[in-house]
C-alpha atoms as a PDB file:
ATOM      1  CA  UNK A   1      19.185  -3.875   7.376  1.00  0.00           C
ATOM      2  CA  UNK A   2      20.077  -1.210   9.887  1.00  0.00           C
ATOM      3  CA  UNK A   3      19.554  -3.421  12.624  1.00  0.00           C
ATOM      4  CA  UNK A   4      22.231  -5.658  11.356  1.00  0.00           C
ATOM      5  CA  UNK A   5      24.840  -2.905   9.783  1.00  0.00           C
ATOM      6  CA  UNK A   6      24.120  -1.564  13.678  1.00  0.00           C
ATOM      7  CA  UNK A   7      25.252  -5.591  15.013  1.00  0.00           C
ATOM      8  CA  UNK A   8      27.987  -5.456  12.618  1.00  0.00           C
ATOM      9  CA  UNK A   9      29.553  -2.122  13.814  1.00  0.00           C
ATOM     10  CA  UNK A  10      29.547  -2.748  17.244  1.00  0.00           C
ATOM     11  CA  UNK A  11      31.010  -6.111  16.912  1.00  0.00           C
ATOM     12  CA  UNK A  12      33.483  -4.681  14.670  1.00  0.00           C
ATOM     13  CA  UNK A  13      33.880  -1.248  16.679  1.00  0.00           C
ATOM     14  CA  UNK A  14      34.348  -3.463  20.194  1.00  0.00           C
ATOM     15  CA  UNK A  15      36.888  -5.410  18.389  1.00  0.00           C
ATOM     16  CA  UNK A  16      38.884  -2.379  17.435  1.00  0.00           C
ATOM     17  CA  UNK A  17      38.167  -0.362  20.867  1.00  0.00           C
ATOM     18  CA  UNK A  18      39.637  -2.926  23.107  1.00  0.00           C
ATOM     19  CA  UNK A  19      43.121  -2.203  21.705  1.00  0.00           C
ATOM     20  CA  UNK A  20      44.317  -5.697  22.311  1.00  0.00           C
ATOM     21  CA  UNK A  21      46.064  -8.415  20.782  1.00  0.00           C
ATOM     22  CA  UNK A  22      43.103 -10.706  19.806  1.00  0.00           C
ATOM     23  CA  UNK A  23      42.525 -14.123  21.468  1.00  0.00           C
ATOM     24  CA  UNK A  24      42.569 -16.774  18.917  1.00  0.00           C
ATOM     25  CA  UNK A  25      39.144 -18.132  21.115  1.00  0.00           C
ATOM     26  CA  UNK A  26      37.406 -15.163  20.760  1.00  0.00           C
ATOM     27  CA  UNK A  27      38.723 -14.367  17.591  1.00  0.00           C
ATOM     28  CA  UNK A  28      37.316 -17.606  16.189  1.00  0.00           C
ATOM     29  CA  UNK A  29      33.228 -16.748  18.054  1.00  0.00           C
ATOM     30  CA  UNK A  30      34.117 -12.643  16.120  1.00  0.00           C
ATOM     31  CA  UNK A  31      34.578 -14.081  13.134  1.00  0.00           C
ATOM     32  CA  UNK A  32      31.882 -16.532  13.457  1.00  0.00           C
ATOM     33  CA  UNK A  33      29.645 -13.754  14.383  1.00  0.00           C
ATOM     34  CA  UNK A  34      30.640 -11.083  11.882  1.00  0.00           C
ATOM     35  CA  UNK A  35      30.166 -13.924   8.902  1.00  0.00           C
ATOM     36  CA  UNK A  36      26.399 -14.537  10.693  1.00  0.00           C
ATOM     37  CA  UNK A  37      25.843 -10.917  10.647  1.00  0.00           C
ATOM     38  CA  UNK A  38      27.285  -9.895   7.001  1.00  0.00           C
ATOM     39  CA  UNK A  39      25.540 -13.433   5.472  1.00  0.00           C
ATOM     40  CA  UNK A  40      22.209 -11.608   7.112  1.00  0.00           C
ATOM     41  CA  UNK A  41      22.680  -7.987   5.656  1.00  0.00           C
ATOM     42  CA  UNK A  42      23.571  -8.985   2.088  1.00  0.00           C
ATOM     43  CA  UNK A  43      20.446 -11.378   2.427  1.00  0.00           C
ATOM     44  CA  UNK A  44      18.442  -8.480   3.542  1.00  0.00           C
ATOM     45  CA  UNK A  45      20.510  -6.256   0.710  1.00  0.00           C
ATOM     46  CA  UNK A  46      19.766  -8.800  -2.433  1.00  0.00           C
ATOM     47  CA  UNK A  47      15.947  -8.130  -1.179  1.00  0.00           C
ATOM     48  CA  UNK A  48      15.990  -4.751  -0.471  1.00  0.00           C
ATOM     49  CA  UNK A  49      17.898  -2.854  -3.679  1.00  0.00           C
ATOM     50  CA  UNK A  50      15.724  -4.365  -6.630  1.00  0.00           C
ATOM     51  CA  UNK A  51      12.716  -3.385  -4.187  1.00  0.00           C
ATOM     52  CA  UNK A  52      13.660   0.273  -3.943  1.00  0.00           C
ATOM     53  CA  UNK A  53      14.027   0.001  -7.889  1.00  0.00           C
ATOM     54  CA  UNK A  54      11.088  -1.217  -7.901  1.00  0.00           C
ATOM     55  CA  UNK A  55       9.549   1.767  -6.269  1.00  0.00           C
ATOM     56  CA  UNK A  56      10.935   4.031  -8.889  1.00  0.00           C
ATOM     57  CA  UNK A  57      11.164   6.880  -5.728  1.00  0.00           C
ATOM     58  CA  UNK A  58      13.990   9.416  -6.833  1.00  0.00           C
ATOM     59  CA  UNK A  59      14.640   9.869  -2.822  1.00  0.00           C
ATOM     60  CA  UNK A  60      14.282   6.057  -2.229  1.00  0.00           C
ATOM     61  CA  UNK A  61      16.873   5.469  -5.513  1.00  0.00           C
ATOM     62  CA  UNK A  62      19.532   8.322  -4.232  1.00  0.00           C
ATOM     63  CA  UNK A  63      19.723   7.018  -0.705  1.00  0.00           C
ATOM     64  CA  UNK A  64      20.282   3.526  -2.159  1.00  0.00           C
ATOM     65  CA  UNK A  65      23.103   4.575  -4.048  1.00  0.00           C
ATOM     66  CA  UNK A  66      24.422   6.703  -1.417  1.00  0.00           C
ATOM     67  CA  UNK A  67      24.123   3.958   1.376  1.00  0.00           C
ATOM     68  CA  UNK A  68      25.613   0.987  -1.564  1.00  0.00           C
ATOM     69  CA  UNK A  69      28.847   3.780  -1.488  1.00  0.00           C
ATOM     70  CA  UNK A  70      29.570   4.188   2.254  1.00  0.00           C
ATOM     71  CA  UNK A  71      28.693   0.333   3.272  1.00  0.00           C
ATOM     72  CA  UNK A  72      30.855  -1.455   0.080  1.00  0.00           C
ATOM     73  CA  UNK A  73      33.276   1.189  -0.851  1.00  0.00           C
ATOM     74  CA  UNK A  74      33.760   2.601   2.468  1.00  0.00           C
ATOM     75  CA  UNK A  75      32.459   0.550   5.695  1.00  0.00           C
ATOM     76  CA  UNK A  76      33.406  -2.597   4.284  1.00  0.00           C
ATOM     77  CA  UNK A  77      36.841  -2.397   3.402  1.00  0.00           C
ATOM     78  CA  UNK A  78      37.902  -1.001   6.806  1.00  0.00           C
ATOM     79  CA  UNK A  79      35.469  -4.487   8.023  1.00  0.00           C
ATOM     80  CA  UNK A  80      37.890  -6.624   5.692  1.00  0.00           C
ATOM     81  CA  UNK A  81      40.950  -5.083   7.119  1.00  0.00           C
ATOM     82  CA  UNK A  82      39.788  -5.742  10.965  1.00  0.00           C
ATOM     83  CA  UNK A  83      38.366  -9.646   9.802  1.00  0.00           C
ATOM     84  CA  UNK A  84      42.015  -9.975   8.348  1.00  0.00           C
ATOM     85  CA  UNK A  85      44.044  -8.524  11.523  1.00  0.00           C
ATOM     86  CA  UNK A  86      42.177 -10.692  13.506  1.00  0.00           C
ATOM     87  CA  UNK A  87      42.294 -13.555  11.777  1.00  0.00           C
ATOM     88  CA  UNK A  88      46.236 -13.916  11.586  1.00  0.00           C
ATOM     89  CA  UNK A  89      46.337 -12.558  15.291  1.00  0.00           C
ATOM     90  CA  UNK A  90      47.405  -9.383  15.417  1.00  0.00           C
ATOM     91  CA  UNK A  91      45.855  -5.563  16.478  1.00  0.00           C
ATOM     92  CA  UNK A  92      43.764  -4.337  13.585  1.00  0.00           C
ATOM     93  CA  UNK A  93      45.683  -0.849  12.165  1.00  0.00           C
ATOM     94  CA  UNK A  94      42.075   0.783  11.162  1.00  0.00           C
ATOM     95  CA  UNK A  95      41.706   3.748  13.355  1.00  0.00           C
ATOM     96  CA  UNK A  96      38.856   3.618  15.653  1.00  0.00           C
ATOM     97  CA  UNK A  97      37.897   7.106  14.761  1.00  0.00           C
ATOM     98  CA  UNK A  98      37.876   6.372  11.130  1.00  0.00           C
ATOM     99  CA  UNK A  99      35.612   3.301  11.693  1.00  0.00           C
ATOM    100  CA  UNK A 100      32.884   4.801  13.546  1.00  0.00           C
ATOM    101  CA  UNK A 101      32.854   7.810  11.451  1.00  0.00           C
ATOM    102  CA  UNK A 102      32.258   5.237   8.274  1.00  0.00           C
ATOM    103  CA  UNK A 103      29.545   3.592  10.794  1.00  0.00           C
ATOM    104  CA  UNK A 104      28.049   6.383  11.433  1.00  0.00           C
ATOM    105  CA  UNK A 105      27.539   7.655   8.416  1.00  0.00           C
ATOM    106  CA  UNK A 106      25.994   4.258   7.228  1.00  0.00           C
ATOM    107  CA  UNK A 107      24.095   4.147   9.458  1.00  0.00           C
ATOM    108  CA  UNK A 108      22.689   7.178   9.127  1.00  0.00           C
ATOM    109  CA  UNK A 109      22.318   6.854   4.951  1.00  0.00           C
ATOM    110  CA  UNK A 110      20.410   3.331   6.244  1.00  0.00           C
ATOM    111  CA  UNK A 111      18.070   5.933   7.946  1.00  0.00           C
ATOM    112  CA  UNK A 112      17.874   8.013   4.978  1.00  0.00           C
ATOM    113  CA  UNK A 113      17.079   5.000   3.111  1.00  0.00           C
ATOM    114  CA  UNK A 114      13.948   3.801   5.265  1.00  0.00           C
ATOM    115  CA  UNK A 115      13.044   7.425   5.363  1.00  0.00           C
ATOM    116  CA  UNK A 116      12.829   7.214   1.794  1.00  0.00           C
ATOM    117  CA  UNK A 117      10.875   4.253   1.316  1.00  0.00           C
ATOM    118  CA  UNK A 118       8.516   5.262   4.273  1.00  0.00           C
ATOM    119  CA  UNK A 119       7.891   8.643   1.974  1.00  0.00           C
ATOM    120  CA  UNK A 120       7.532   6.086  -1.009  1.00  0.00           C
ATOM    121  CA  UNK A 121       4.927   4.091   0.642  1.00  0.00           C
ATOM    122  CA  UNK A 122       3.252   6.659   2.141  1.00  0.00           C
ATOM    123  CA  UNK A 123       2.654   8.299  -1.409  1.00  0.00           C
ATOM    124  CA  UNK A 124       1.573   4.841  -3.199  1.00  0.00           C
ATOM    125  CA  UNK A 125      -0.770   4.345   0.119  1.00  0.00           C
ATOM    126  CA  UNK A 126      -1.795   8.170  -0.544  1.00  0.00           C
ATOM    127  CA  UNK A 127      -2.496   7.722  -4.669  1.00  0.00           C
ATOM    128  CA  UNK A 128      -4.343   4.155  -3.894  1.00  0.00           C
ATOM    129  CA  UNK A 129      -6.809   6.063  -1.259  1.00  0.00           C
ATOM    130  CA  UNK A 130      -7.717   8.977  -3.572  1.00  0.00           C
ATOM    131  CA  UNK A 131      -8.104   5.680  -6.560  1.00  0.00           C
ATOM    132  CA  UNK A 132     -10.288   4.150  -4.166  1.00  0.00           C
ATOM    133  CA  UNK A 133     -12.528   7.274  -3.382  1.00  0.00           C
ATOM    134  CA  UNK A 134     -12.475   8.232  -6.999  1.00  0.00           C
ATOM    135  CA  UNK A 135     -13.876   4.554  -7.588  1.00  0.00           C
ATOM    136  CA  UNK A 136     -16.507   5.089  -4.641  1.00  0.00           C
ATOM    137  CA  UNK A 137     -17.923   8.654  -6.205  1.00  0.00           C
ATOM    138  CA  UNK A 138     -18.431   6.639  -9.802  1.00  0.00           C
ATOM    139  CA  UNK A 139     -20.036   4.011  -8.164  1.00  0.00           C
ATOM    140  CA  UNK A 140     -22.136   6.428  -6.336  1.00  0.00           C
ATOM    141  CA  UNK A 141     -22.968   8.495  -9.419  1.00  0.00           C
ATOM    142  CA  UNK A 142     -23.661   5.136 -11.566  1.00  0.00           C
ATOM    143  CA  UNK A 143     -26.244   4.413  -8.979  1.00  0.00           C
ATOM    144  CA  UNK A 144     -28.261   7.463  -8.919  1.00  0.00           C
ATOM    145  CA  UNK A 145     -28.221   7.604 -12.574  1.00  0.00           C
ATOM    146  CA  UNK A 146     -29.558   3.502 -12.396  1.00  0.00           C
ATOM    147  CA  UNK A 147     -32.286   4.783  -9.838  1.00  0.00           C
ATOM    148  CA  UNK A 148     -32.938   7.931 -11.970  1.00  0.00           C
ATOM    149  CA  UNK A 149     -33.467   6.149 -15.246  1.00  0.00           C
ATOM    150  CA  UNK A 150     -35.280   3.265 -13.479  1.00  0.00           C
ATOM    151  CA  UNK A 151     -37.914   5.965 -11.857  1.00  0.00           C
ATOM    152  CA  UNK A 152     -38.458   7.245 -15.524  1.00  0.00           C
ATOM    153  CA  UNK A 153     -38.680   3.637 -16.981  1.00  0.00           C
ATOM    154  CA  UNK A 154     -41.602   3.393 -14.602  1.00  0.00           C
ATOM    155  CA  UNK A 155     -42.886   6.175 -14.776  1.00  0.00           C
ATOM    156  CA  UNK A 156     -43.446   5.715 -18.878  1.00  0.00           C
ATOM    157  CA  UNK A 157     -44.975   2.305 -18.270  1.00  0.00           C
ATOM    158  CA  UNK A 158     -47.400   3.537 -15.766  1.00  0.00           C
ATOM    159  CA  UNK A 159     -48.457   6.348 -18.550  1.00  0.00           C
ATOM    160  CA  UNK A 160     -48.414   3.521 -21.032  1.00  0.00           C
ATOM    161  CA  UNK A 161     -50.482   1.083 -18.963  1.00  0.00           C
ATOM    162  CA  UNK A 162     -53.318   3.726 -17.344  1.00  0.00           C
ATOM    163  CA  UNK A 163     -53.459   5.851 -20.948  1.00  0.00           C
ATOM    164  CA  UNK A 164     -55.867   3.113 -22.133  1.00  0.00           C
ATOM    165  CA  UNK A 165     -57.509   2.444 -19.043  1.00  0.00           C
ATOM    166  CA  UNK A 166     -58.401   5.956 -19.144  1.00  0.00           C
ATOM    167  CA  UNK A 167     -60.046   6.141 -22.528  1.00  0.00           C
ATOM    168  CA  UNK A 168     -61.658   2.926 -22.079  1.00  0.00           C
ATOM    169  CA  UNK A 169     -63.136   4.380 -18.463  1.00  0.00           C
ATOM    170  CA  UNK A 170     -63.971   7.339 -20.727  1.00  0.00           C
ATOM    171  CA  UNK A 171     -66.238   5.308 -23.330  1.00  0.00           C
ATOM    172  CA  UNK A 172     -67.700   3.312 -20.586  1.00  0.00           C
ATOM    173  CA  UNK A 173     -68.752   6.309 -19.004  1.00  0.00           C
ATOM    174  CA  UNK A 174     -70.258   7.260 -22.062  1.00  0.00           C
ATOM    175  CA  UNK A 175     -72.109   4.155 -22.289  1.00  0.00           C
ATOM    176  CA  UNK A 176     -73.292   4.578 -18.822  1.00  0.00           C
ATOM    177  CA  UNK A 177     -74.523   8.125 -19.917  1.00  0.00           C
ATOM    178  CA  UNK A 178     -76.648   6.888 -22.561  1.00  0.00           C
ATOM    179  CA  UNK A 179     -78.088   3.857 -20.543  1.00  0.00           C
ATOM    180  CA  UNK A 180     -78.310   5.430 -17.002  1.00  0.00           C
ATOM    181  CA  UNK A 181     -81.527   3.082 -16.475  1.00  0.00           C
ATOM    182  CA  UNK A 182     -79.648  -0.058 -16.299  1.00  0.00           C
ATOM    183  CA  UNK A 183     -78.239  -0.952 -12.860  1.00  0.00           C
ATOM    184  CA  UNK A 184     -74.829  -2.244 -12.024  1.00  0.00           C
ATOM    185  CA  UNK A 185     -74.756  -4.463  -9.177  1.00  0.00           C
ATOM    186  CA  UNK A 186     -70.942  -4.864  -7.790  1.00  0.00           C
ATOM    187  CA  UNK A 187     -70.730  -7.766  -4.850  1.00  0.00           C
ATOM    188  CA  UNK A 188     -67.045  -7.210  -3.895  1.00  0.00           C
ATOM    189  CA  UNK A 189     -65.388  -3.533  -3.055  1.00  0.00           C
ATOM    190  CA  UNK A 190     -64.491  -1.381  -5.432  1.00  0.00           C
ATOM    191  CA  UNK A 191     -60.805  -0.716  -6.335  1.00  0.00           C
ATOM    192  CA  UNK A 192     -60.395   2.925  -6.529  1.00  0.00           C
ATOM    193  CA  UNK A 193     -58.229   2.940  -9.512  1.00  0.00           C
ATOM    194  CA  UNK A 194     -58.902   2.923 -13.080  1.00  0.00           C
ATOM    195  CA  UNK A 195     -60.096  -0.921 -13.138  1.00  0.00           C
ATOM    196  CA  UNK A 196     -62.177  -0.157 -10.033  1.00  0.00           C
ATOM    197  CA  UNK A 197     -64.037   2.682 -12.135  1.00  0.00           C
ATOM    198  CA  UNK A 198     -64.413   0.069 -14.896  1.00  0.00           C
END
């Protein structure tokens, strides 16, 4: 949008600054121009006000309203006076220095504005980064408490699972006590474990 309010007010500030009875020839490319250039901005306008709405930014919202002021209640106007002039042939009466202090100072509220929604989207970019690391730490914690409770889930089973062994390897070992004079003849290698003592 400021590139084309910046096309606009040179094409309109030229216009007045040459200080000349306009050419109906280059009157009719002006015209043809300007009509390109203010088609463009209220394109890029119908886009760009329910967008800062959308943003619900207090800056972005006050330097919407501020620019809607100078470019239709104050840039405009003097726009439509110079389009008219020109149009029926004759030197615009607009002051020069009253048009490109009402340029200037839309341009410079169309500065504001991007300002604004830069600060906007820097702060929604900001609030979805710390969303994203908040996220990352409960993923992070939901893991280590996965790993935690799935050490402990084996670590009961493996107390389940040898408990018996053990008092089984304890009567056997009893057995073996009582009938020491019977040998036990093992072919393969014995497991160290609990089933290898069996």
């Amino acid at each position: 949008l400021r590139n084309l309010l910046g096309s606009e007010s040179t094409t309109f500030g030229s216009e007045l600054s040459a200080n000349r009875e306009p050419d109906r020839e280059v009157s009719q490319l002006t015209i043809g121009t300007v009509n390109e250039l203010r088609g463009r901005s209220s394109q890029t306008w119908a886009q760009l006000e329910p967008g800062v709405k959308r943003l619900g930014s207090e800056e972005g919202l006050i330097a919407l309203d501020a620019l809607r002021d100078l470019l239709f209640n104050r840039l405009r106007p003097l726009q439509n006076e110079i389009l008219r002039a020109v149009e029926v042939g004759r030197r615009p009466q607009v002051q020069l220095s009253d048009y490109l202090e009402a340029s200037t100072a839309t341009l410079n509220a169309s500065v504001a504005l991007g300002n604004a929604i830069n600060h906007a989207a820097e702060s929604y970019t900001q609030d979805r980064l710390e969303q994203a690391r908040r996220q990352q730490l409960s993923a992070i914690v939901r893991i280590v408490a996965i790993l935690i409770l799935a050490g402990l889930a084996a670590l009961a089973l493996f107390v389940r699972l040898t408990q018996p062994l053990r008092g089984i390897l304890a009567h056997i070992n009893t057995l073996l006590e009582n009938q020491s004079a019977m040998p036990i003849s093992t072919t393969r290698r014995v497991r160290g474990d609990e089933f290898g003592r069996i």
